[in-house]
Protein backbone atom coordinates (compact mmCIF):
# COMPACT_ATOMS: atom_id res chain seq x y z
CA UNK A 1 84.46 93.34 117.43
CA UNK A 2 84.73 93.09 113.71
CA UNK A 3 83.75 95.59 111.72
CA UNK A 4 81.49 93.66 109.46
CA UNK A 5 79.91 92.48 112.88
CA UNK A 6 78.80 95.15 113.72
CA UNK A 7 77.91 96.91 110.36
CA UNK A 8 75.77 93.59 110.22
CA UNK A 9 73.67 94.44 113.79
CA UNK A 10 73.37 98.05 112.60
CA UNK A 11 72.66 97.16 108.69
CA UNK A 12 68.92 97.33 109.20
CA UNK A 13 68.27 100.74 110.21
CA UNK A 14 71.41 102.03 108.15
CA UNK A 15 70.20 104.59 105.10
CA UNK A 16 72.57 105.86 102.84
CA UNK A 17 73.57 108.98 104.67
CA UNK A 18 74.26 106.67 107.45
CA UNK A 19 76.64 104.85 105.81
CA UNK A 20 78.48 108.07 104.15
CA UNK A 21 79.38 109.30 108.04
CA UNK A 22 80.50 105.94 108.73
CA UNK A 23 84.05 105.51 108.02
CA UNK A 24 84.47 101.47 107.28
CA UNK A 25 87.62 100.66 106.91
CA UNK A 26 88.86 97.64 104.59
CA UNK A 27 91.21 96.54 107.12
CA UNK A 28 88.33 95.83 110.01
CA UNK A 29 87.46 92.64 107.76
CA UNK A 30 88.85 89.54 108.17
CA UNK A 31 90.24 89.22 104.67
CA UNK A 32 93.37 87.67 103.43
CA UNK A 33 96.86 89.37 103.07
CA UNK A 34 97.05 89.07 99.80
CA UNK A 35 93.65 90.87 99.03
CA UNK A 36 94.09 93.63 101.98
CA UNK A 37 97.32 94.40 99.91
CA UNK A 38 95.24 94.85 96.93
CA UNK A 39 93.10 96.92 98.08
CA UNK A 40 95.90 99.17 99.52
CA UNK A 41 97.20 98.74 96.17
CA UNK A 42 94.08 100.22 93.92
CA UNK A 43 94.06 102.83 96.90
CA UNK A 44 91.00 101.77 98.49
CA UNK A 45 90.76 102.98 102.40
CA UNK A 46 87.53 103.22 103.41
CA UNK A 47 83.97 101.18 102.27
CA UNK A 48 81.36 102.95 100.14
CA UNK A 49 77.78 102.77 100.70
CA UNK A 50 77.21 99.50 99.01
CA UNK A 51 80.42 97.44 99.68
CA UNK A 52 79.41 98.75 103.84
CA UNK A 53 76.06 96.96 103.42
CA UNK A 54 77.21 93.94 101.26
CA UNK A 55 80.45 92.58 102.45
CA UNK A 56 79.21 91.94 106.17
CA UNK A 57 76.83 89.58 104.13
CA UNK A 58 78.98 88.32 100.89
CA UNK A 59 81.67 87.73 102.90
CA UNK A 60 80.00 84.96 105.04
CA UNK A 61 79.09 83.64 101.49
CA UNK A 62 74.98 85.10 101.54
CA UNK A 63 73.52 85.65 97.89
CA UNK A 64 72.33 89.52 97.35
CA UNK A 65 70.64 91.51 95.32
CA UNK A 66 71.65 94.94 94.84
CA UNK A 67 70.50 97.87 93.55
CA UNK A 68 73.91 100.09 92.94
CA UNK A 69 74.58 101.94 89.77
CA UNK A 70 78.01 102.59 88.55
CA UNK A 71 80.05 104.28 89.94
CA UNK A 72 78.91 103.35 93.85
CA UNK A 73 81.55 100.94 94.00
CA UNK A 74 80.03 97.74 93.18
CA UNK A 75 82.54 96.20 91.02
CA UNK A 76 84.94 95.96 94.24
CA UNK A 77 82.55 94.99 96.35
CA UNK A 78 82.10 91.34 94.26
CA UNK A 79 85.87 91.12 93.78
CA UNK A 80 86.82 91.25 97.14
CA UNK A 81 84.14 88.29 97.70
CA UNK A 82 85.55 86.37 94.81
CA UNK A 83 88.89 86.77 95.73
CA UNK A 84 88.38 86.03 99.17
CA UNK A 85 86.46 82.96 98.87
CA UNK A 86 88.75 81.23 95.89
CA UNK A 87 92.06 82.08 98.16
CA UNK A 88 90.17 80.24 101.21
CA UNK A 89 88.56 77.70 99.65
CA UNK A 90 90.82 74.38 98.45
CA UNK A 91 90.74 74.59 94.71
CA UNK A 92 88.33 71.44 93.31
CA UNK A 93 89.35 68.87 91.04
CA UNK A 94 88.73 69.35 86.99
CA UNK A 95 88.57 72.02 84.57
CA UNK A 96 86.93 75.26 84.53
CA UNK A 97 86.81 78.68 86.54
CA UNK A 98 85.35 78.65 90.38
CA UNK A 99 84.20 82.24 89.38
CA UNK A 100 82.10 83.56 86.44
CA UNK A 101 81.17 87.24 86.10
CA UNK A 102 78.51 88.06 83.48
CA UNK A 103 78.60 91.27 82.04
CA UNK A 104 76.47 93.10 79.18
CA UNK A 105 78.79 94.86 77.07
CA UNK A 106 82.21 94.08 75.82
CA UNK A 107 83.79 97.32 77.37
CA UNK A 108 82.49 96.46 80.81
CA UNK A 109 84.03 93.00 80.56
CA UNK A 110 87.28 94.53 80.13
CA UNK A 111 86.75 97.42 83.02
CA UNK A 112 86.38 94.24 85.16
CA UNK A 113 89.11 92.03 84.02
CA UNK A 114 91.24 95.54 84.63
CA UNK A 115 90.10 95.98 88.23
CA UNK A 116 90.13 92.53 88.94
CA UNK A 117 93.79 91.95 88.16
CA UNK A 118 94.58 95.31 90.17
CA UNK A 119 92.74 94.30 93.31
CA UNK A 120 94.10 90.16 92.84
CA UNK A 121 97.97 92.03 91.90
CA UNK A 122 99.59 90.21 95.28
CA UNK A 123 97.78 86.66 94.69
CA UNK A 124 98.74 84.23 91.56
CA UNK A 125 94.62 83.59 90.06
CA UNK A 126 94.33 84.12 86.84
CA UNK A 127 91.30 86.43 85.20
CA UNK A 128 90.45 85.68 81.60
CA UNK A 129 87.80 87.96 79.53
CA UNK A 130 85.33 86.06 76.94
CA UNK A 131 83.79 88.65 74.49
CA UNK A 132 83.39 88.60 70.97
CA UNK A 133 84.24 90.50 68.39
CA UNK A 134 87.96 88.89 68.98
CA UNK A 135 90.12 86.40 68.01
CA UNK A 136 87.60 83.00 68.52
CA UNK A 137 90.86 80.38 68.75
CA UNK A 138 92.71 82.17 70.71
CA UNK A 139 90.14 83.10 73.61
CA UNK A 140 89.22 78.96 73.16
CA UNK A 141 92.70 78.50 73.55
CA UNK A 142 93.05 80.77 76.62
CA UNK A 143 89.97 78.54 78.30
CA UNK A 144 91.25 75.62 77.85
CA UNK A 145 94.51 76.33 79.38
CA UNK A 146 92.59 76.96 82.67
CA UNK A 147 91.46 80.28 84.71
CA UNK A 148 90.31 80.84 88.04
CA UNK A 149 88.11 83.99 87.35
CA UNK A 150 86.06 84.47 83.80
CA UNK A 151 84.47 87.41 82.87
CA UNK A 152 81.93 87.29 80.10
CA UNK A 153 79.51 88.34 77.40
CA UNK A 154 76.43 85.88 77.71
CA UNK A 155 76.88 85.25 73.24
CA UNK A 156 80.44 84.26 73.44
CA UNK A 157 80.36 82.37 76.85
CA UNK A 158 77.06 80.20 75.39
CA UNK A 159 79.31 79.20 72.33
CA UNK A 160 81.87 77.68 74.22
CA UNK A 161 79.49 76.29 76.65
CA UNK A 162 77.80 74.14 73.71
CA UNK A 163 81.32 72.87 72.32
CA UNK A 164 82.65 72.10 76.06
CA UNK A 165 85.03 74.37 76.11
CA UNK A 166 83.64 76.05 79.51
CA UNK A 167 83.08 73.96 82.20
CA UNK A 168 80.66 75.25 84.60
CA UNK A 169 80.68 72.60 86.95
CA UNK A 170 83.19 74.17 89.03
CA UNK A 171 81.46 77.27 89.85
CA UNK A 172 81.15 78.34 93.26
CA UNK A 173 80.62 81.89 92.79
CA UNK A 174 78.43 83.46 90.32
CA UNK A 175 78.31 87.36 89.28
CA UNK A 176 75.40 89.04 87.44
CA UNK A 177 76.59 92.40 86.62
CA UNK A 178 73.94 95.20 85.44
CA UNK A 179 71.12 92.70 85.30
CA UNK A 180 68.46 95.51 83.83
CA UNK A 181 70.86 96.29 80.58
CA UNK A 182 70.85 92.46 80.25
CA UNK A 183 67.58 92.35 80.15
CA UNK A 184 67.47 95.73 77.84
CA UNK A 185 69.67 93.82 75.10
CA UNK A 186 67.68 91.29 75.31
CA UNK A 187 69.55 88.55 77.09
CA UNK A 188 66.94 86.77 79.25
CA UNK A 189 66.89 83.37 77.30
CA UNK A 190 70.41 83.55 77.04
CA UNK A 191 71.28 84.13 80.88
CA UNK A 192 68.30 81.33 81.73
CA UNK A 193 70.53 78.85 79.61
CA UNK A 194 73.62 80.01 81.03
CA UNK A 195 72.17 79.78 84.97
CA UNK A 196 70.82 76.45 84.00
CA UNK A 197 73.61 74.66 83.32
CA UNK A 198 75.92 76.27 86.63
CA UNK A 199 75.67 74.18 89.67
CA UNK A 200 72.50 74.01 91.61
CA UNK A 201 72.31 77.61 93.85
CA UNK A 202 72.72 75.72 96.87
CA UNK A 203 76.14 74.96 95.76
CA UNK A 204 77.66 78.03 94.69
CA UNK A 205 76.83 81.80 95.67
CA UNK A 206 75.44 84.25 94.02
CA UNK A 207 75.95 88.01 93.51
CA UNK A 208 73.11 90.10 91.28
CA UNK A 209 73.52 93.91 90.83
CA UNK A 210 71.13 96.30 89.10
CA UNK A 211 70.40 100.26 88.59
CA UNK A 212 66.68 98.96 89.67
CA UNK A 213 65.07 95.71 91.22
CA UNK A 214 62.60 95.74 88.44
CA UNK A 215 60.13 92.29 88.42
CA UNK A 216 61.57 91.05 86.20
CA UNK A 217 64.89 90.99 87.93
CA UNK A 218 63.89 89.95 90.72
CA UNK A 219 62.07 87.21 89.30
CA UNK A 220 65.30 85.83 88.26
CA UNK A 221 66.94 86.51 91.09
CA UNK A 222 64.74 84.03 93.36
CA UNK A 223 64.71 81.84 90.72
CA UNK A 224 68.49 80.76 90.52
CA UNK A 225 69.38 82.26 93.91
CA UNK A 226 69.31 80.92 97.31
CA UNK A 227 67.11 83.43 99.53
CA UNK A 228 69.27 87.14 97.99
CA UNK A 229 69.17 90.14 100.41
CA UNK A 230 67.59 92.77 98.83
CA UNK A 231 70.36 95.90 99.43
CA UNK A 232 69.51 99.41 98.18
CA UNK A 233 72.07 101.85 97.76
CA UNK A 234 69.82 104.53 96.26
CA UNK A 235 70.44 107.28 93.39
CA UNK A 236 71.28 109.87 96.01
CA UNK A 237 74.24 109.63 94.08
CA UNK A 238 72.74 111.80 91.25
CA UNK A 239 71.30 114.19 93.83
CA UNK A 240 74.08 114.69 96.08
CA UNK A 241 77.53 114.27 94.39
CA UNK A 242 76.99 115.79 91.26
CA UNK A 243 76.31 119.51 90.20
CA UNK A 244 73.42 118.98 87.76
CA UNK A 245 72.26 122.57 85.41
CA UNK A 246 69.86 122.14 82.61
CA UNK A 247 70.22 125.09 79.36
CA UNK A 248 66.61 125.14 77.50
CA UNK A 249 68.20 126.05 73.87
CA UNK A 250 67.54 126.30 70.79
CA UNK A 251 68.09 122.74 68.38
CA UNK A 252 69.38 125.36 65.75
CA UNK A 253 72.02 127.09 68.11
CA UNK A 254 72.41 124.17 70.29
CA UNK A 255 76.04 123.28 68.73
CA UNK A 256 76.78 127.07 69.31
CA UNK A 257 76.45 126.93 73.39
CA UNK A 258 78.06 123.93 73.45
CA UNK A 259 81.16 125.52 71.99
CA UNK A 260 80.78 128.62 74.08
CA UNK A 261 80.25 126.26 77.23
CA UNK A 262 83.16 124.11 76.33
CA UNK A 263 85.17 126.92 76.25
CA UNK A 264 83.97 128.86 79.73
CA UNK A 265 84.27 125.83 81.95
CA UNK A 266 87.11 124.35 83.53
CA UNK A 267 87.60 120.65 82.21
CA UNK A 268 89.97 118.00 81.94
CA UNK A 269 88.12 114.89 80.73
CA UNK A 270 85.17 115.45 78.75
CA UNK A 271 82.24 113.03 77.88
CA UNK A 272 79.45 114.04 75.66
CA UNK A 273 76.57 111.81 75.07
CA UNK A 274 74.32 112.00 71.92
CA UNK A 275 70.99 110.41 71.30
CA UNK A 276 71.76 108.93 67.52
CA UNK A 277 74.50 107.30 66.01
CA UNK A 278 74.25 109.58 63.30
CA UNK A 279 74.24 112.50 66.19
CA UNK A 280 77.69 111.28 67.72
CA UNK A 281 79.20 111.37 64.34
CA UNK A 282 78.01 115.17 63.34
CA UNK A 283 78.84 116.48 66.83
CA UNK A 284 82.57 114.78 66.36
CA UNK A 285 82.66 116.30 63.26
CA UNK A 286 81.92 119.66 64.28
CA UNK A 287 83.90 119.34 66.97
CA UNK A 288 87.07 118.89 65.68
CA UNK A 289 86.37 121.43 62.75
CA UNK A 290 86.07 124.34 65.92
CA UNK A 291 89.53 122.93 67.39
CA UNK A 292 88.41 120.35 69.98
CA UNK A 293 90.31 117.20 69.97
CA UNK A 294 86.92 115.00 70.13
CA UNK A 295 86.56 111.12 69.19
CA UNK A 296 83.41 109.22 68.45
CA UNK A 297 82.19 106.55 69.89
CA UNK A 298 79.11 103.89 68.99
CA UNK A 299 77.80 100.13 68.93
CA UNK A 300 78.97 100.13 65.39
CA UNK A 301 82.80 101.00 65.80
CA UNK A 302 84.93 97.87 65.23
CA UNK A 303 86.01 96.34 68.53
CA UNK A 304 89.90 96.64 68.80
CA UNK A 305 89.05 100.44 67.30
CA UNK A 306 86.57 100.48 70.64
CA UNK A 307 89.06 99.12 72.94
CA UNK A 308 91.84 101.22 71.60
CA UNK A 309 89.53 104.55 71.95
CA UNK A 310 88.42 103.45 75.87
CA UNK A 311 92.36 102.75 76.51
CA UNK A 312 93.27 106.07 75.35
CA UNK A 313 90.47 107.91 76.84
CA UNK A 314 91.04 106.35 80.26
CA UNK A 315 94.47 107.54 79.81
CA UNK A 316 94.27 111.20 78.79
CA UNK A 317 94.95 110.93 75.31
CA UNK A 318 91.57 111.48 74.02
CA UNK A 319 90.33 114.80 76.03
CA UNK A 320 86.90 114.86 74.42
CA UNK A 321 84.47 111.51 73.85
CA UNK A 322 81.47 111.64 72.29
CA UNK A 323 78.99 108.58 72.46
CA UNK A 324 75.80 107.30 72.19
CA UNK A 325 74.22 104.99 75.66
CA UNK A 326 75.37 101.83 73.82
CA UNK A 327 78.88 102.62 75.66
CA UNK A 328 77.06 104.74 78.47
CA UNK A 329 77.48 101.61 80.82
CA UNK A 330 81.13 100.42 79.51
CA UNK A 331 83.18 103.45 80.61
CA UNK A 332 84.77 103.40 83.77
CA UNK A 333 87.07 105.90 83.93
CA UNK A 334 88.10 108.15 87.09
CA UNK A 335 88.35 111.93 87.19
CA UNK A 336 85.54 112.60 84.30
CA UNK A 337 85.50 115.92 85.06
CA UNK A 338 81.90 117.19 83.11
CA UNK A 339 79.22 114.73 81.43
CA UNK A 340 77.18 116.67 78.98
CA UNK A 341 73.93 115.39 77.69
CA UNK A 342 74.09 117.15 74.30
CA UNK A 343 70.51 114.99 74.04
CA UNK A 344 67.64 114.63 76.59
CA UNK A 345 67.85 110.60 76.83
CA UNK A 346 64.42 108.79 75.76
CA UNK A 347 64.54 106.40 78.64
CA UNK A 348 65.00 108.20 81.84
CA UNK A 349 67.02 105.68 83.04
CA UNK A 350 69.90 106.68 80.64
CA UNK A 351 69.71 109.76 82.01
CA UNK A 352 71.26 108.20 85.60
CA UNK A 353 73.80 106.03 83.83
CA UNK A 354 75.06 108.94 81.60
CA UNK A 355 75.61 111.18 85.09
CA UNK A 356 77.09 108.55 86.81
CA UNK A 357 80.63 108.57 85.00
CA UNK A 358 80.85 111.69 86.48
CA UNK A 359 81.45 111.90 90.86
CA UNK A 360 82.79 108.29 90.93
CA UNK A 361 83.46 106.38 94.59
CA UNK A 362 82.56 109.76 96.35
CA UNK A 363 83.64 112.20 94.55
CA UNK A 364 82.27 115.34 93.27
CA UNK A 365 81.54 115.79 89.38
CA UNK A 366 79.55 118.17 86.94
CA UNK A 367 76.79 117.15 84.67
CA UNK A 368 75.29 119.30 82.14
CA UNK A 369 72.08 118.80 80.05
CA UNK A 370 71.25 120.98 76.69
CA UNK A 371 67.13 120.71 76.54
CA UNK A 372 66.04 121.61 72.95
CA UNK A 373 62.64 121.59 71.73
CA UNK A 374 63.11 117.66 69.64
CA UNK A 375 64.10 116.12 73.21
CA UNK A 376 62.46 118.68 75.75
CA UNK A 377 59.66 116.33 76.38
CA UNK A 378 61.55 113.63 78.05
CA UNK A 379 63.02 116.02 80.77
CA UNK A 380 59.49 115.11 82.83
CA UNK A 381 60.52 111.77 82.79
CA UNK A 382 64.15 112.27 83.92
CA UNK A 383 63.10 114.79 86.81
CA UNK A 384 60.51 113.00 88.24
CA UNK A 385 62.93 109.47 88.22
CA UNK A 386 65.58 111.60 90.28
CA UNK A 387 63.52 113.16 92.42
CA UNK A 388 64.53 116.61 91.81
CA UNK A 389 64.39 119.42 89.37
CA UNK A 390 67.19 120.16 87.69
CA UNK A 391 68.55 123.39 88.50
CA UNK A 392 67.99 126.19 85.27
CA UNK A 393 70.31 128.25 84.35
CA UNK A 394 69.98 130.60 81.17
CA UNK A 395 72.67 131.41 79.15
CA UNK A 396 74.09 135.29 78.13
CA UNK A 397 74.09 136.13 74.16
CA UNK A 398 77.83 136.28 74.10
CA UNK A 399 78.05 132.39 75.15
CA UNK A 400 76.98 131.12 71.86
CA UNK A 401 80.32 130.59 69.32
CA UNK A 402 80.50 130.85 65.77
CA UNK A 403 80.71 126.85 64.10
CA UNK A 404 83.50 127.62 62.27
CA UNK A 405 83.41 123.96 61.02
CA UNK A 406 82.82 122.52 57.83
CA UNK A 407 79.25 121.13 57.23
CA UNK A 408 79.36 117.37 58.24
CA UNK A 409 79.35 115.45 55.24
CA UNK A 410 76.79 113.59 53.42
CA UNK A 411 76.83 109.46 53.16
CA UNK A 412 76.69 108.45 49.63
CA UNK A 413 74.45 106.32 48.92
CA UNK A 414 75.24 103.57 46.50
CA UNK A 415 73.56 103.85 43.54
CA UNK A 416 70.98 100.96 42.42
CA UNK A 417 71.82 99.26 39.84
CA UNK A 418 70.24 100.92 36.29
CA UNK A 419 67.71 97.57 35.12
CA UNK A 420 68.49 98.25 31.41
CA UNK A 421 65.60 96.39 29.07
CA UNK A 422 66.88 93.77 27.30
CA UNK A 423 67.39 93.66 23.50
CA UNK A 424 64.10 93.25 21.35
CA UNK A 425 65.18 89.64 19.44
CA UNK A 426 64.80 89.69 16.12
CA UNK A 427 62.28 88.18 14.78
CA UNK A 428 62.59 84.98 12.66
CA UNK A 429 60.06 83.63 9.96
CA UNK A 430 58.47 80.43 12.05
CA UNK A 431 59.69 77.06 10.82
CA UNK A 432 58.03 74.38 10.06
CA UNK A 433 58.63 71.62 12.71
CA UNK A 434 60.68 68.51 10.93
CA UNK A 435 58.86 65.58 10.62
CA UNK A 436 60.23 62.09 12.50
CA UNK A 437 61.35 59.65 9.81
CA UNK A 438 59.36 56.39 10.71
CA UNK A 439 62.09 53.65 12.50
CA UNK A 440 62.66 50.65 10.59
CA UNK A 441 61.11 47.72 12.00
CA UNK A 442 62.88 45.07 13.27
CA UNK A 443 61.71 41.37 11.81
CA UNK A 444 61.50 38.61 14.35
CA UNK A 445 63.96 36.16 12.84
């Protein structure tokens, strides 16, 4: 019996532990050549949680809705579907991509496009990225000579939708990746109009995936779906696979046991998240002032600077990146060795994302969290969302290292313009208004 069979009778009383002791492998699906050499390719052996409950379903072309953060392997789990479908199906007649992915930040676009072309390496379909921020011509260009796969920001993708550049009418498989940060941007309206326009659901299928199945998600999700299995691969994620400690520190020495820390542990690959823009700037700063080869990273950097920083990150150049939760959800990089949360997160949600770069498809990671008395208040929240308290551990006095930095410098402000008062006119003796000379009258001759 096929594997996806019988994951498929079982799938119902299956938890998440269940799945973890069950070793799936890719090669007990009845998937194409091409992609089962893909997947040996990217290294893939064995299903995680998610792809073990989804594929018995995706593959036989069922919509789903899935809760998975990142990290649970998610983004494979659609590709294989897409690929498998587009290299079965006969390819229909006109312009436009059989497969659209929709994505919420620029970075994850590209982590997509990245995997996509590693897992489709043996097969000849073409994957094309739409995000702004980049050359407009070119990407118009790049549509209109034809791709089987797009992958796209919902701004950019609307734009060419209006001036006919994308054609959705060929759509037969539709990919709504991190639906909750859509929604958190604020992309509702513009994922409506998007859905709208795609072929009716009982024409193509559909794939949603979200940290939670909030209402409002799933609201959308039997509103442009056909009938989605709900599939829960839960946060034990955060509980199980990573090494969580909390330090309850002072704001004022904060910086000081994060230098002593840095230096104590045993780290590779570093990411540091920061509350403020502002925050991942300073920390940078200091940073590199006490010899630590750290980069910044925000919502405000320019994109090729962005894409440049993820590329060299992802490939060891850049040891140390700092960044606010703008990018929390747009790095996908392996073998993160510690994620520190320099700040308690606001939204408790963060908190989950910012862990989850760390212990990626299985493995084992580190997280540390710095609780000072400006952000101490939201640890209630974070605790009580996973389900645990975070283990305490206190710190000795020799941990905390001089900043032998220089103090971050100040932004100048521009100055306003000086209003100078304008010039008292002279004053000049009033004149006496000229009078008209009387016009000649004409005689009627």
């Amino acid at each position: 019996m096929r594997a996806y069979d019988e994951c498929e009778k079982r799938r119902s009383r299956m938890t998440v532990a269940d799945i973890k002791d069950t070793d799936i492998p890719f090669t007990g699906f009845d998937l194409p050549k091409e992609v089962l050499k893909g997947i040996d390719t990217a290294g893939f052996k064995h299903c995680t949680p998610i792809q073990a409950q989804a594929l018995p379903l995706t593959l036989k072309g069922r919509d789903i809705a899935a809760q998975a953060q990142t990290g649970t392997g998610k983004t494979a789990t659609f590709l294989i579907t897409i690929l498998n479908r587009l290299i079965r199906e006969p390819a229909p007649k006109g312009p436009g991509p059989r497969a659209l992915i929709i994505a919420p930040t620029r970075e994850l676009t590209v982590q997509i496009c990245e995997e996509a072309r590693l897992l489709g390496s043996h097969t000849d379909l073409k994957v094309l990225p739409v995000f702004g921020g980049v050359d407009y011509i070119k990407q118009q260009e790049a549509l209109r000579s034809g791709a089987d796969i797009v992958v796209a920001t919902p701004g950019r993708l609307i734009d060419y939708m209006k001036k006919k550049v994308f054609q959705p009418r060929n759509v037969r498989v539709l990919v709504i990746d991190e639906a909750d940060r859509l929604f958190d941007m604020g992309f509702l309206r513009d994922l409506r109009y998007i859905l709208r326009r795609l072929p009716r659901y009982g024409k193509r299928q559909s794939m949603l995936f979200s940290a939670t199945l909030a209402y409002a998600v799933m609201e959308l999700a039997y509103e442009y779906m056909n009938n989605p299995q709900d599939l829960f691969a839960d946060r034990e994620i955060t509980v199980e696979e990573i090494d969580q400690a909390l330090y309850h520190v002072g704001n004022n020495v904060k910086l000081n046991l994060l230098l002593g820390l840095l230096k104590r542990e045993t780290w590779n690959s570093l990411l540091i998240f920061a509350n403020t823009r502002s925050g991942v700037e300073a920390l940078a700063h200091k940073l590199k002032g006490n010899g630590f080869p750290a980069v910044g990273i925000t919502g405000t950097v320019d994109q090729k600077k962005r894409l440049r920083i993820m590329q060299q990150f992802k490939a060891g150049q850049i040891k140390i990146l700092v960044a606010t939760d703008v990018a929390s959800r747009g790095i996908h990089v392996e073998d993160i060795d510690i994620v520190i949360n320099y700040d308690i997160p606001q939204d408790p949600e963060d908190y989950v994302h910012r862990i989850g770069r760390t212990a990626r498809a299985g493995k084992t990671g580190r997280a540390i969290t710095l609780a000072c008395e400006k952000y101490v208040y939201y640890l209630e929240a974070v605790e009580k969302l996973v389900e645990k308290k975070i283990d305490v551990k206190w710190a000795e006095d020799d941990w905390y290292v001089e900043d032998r930095a220089r103090p971050v410098p100040r932004k100048r402000k521009r100055p306003s313009a000086v209003r100078s008062r304008p010039a008292t006119p002279a004053k000049r003796k009033p004149t006496r208004p000229k009078k008209k000379r009387p016009r000649p009258r004409r005689s009627k001759a």
